[in-house]
Protein backbone atom coordinates (compact mmCIF):
# COMPACT_ATOMS: atom_id res chain seq x y z
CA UNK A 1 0.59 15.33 -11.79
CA UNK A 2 -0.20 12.09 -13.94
CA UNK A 3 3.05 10.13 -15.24
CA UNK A 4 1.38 7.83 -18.36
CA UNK A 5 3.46 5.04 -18.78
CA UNK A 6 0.77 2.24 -20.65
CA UNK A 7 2.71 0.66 -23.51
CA UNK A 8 0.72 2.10 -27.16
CA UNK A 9 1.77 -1.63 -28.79
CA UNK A 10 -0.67 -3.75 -25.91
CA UNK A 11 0.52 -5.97 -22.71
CA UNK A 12 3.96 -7.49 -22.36
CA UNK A 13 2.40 -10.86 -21.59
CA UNK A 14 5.47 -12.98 -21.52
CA UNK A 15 6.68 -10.82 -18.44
CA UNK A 16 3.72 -11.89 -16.35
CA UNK A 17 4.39 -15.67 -16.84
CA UNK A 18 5.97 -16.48 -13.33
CA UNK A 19 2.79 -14.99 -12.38
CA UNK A 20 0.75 -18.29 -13.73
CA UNK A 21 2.25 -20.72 -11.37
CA UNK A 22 -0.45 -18.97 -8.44
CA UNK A 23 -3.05 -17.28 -10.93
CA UNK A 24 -4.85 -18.13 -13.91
CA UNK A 25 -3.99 -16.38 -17.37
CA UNK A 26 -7.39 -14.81 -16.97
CA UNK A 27 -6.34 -13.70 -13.63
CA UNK A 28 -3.40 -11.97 -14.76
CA UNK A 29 -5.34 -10.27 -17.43
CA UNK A 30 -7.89 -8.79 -14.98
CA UNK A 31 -5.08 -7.59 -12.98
CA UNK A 32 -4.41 -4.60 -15.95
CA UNK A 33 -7.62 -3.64 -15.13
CA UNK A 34 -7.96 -2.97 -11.87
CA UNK A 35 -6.93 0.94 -9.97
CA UNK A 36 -4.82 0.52 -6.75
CA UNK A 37 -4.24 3.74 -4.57
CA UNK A 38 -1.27 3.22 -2.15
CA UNK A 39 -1.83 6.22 0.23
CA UNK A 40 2.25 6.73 1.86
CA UNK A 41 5.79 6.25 -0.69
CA UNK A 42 7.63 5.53 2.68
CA UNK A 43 8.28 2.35 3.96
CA UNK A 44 5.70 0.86 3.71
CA UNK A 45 4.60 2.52 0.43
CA UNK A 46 7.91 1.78 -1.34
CA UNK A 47 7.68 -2.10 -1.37
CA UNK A 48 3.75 -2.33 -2.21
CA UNK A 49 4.14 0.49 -5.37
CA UNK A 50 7.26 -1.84 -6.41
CA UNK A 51 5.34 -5.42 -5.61
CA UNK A 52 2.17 -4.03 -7.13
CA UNK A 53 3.63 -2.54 -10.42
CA UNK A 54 5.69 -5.66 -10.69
CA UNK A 55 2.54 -7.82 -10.67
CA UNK A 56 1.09 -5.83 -13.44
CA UNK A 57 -1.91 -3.46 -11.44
CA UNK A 58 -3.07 -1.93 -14.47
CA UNK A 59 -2.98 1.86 -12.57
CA UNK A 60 -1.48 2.57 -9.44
CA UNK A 61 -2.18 6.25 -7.55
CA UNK A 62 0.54 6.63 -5.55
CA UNK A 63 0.00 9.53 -2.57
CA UNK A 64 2.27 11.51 -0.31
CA UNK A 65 3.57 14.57 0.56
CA UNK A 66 6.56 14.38 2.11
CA UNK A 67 10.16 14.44 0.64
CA UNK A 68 13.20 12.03 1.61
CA UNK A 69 15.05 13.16 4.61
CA UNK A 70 18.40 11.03 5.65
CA UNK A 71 16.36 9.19 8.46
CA UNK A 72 14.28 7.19 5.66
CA UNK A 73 17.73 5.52 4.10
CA UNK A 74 17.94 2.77 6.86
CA UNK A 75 14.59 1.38 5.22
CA UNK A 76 12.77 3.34 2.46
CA UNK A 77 13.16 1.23 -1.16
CA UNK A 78 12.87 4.68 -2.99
CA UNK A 79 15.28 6.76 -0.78
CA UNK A 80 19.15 7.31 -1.71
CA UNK A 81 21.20 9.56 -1.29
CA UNK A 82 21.20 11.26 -4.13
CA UNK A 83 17.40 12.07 -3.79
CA UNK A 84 17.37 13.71 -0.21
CA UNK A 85 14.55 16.38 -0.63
CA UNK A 86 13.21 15.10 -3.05
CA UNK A 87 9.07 14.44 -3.44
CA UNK A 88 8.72 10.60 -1.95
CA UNK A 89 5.40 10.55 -4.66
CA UNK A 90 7.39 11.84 -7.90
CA UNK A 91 10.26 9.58 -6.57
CA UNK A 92 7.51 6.51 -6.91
CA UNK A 93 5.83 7.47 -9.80
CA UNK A 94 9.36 7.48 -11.94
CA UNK A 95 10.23 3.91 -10.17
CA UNK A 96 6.65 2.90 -11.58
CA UNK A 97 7.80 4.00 -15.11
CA UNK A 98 11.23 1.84 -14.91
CA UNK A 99 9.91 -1.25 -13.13
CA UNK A 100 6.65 -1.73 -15.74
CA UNK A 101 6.00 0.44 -18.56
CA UNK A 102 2.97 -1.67 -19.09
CA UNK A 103 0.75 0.54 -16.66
CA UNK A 104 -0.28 3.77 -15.85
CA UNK A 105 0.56 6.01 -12.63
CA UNK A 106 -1.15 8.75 -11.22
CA UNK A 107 1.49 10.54 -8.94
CA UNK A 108 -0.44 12.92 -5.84
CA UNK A 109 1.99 15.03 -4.23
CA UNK A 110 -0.56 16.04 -1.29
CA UNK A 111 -1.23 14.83 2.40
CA UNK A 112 -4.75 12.88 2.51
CA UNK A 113 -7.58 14.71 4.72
CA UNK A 114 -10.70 14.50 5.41
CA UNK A 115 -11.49 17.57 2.79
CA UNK A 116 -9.56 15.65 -0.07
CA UNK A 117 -9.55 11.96 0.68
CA UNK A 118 -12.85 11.38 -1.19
CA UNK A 119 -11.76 13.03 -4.57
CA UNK A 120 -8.76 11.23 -4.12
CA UNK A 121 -9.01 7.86 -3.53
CA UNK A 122 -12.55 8.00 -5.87
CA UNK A 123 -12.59 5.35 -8.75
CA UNK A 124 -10.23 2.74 -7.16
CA UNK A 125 -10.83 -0.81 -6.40
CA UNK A 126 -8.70 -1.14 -3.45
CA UNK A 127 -6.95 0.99 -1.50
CA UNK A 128 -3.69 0.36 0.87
CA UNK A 129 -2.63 2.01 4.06
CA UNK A 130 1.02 3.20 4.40
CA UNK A 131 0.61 5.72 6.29
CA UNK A 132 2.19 6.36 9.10
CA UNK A 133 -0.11 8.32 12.00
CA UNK A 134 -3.59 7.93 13.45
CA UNK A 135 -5.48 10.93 12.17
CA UNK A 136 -4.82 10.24 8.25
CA UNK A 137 -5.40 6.46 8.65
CA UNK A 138 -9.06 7.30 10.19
CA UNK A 139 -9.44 9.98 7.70
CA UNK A 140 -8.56 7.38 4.57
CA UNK A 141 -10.93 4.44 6.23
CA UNK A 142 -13.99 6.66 6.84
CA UNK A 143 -13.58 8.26 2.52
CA UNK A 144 -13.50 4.38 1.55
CA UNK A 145 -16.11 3.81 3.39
CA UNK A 146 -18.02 5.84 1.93
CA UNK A 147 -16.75 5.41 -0.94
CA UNK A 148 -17.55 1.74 -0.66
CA UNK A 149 -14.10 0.64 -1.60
CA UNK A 150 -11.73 -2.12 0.48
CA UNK A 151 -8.69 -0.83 2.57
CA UNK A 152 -5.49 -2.63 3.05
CA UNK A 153 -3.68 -2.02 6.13
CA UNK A 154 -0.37 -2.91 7.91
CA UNK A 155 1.29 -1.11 10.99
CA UNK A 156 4.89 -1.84 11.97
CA UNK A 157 7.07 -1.20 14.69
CA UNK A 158 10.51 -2.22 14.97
CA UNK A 159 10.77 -6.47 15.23
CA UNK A 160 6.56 -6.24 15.13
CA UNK A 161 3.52 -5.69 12.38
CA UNK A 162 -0.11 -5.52 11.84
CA UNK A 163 -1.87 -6.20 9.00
CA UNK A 164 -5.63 -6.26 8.04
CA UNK A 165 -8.60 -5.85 5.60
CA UNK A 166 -11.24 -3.43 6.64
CA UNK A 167 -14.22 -3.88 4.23
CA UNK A 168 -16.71 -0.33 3.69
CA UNK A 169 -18.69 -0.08 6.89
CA UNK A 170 -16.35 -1.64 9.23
CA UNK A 171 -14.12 0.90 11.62
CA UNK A 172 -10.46 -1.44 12.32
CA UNK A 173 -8.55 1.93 13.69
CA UNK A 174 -11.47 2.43 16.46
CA UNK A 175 -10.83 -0.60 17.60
CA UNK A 176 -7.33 -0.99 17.48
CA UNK A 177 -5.96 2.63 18.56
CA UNK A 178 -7.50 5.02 21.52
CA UNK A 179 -8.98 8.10 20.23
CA UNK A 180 -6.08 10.77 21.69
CA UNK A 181 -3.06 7.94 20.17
CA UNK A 182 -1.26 9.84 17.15
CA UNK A 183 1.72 7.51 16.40
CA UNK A 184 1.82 4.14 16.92
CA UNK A 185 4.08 2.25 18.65
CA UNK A 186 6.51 2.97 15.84
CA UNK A 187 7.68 5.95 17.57
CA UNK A 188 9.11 4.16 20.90
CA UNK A 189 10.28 1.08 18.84
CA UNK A 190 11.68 2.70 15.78
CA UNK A 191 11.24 0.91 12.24
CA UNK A 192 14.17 -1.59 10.45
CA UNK A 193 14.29 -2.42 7.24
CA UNK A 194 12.91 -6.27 7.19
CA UNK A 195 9.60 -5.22 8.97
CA UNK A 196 8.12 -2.69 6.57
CA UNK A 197 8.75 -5.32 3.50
CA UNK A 198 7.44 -7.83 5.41
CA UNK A 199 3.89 -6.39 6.09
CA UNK A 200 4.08 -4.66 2.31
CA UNK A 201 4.48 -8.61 1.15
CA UNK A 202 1.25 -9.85 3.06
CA UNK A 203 -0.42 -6.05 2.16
CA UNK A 204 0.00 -6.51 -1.64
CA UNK A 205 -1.16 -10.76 -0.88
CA UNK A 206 -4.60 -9.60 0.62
CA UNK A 207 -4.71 -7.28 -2.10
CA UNK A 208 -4.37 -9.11 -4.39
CA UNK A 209 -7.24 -11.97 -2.86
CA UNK A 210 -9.57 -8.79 -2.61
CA UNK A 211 -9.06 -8.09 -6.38
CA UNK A 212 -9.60 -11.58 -7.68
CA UNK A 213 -12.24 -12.30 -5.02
CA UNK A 214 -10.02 -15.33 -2.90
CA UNK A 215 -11.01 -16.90 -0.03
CA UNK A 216 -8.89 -16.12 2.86
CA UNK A 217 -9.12 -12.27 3.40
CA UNK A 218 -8.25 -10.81 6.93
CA UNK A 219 -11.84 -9.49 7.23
CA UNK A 220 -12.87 -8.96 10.84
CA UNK A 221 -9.49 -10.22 11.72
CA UNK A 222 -5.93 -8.45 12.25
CA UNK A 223 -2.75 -10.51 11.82
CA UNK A 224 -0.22 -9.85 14.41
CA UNK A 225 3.61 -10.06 13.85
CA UNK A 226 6.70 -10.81 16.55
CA UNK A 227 9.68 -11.65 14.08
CA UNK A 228 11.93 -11.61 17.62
CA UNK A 229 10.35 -14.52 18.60
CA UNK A 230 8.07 -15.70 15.55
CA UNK A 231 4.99 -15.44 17.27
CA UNK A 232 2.54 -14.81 14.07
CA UNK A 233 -1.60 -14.25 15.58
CA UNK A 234 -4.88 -14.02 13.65
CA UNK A 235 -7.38 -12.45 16.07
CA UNK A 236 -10.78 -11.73 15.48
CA UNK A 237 -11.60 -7.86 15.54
């Protein structure tokens, strides 16, 4: 399903003008033309698709297929209670269409595997990790890989977070989870609301420094998070 929400009468430019305290004019115009796939509308997924859209990505894919349950309310942006069972991608896309009407969404209402992650995630110029298990993380690193297109991704865990860039050719969840781990440590710590919108934030910053070419990306390097005690690590990987 495509939702096509690009404005026929051009670019609201004054609506990006906060945006030229940190980036150039220039900058902001080669944001509408770059393709960002955020692979997970949970909660993770929520805040980048509503950061990123608010920036002005000129497309956004968003990707899931799962549908709100009551467990996702305590941190989800998208979930309410009025849209229980509903698809967590069609959810997005329709957020996309009310936050900016400036851009396009592509709206993918399927789980990411090895079979379809290549088709997928083809034609983008960075893609960002929400997901929330092992198998479909390695699965959406090795298709941009190949592909030879830049991954985004964060991890949380109740009061902690990961968050790194894994450029084509390098292999981040080999190093960082066992082979037989599924979940993460999500599953024994739970997941608040402050943590996921936390890692989102510095998720849609790299992104954003992989798009416009910045210094500073988390390449080779994974940012660790302890908001109980704000302890905040760069290691190399």
């Amino acid at each position: 399903m495509q939702v096509k929400t690009t404005k026929e009468n051009g670019m609201n430019d004054e609506r990006y003008i906060r945006n030229e305290r940190m980036l150039s004019p220039e900058e902001n115009r080669q944001l509408r033309s770059f393709r960002v796939a955020v692979v997970g509308c949970g909660g993770l997924g929520g805040y980048l698709i509503e950061m990123l859209a608010r920036l002005g990505i000129g497309h956004l894919t968003v990707i899931d297929a799962d549908v709100f349950e009551a467990s996702n309310l305590n941190r989800q942006l998208f979930s309410l209670p009025g849209n229980l069972g509903e698809p967590k991608a069609h959810e997005a896309g329709r957020r996309v269409k009310l936050i900016n009407p400036d851009i396009s969404c592509t709206v993918v209402q399927q789980r990411l595997n090895t079979e379809n992650a290549g088709d997928i995630l083809a034609g983008h110029d960075v893609i960002c990790d929400a997901l929330d298990n092992v198998s479909s993380r390695r699965a959406v690193e090795a298709s941009a890989s190949r592909l030879g297109i830049p991954m985004v991704f964060a991890a949380i865990a109740g009061w902690y977070a990961q968050v790194g860039t894994v450029m084509p050719g390098q292999q981040l969840m080999n190093k960082i989870y066992p082979e037989e781990v599924e979940k993460g440590a999500e599953k024994h710590l739970g997941n608040p609301s402050f943590t996921p919108a936390l890692a989102a934030s510095l998720q849609v910053a790299e992104t954003l420094k992989v798009l416009l070419g910045k210094e500073g990306v988390l390449r080779n390097k994974l940012l660790m998070i302890n908001t109980l005690d704000h302890e905040y690590q760069v290691i190399d990987i």
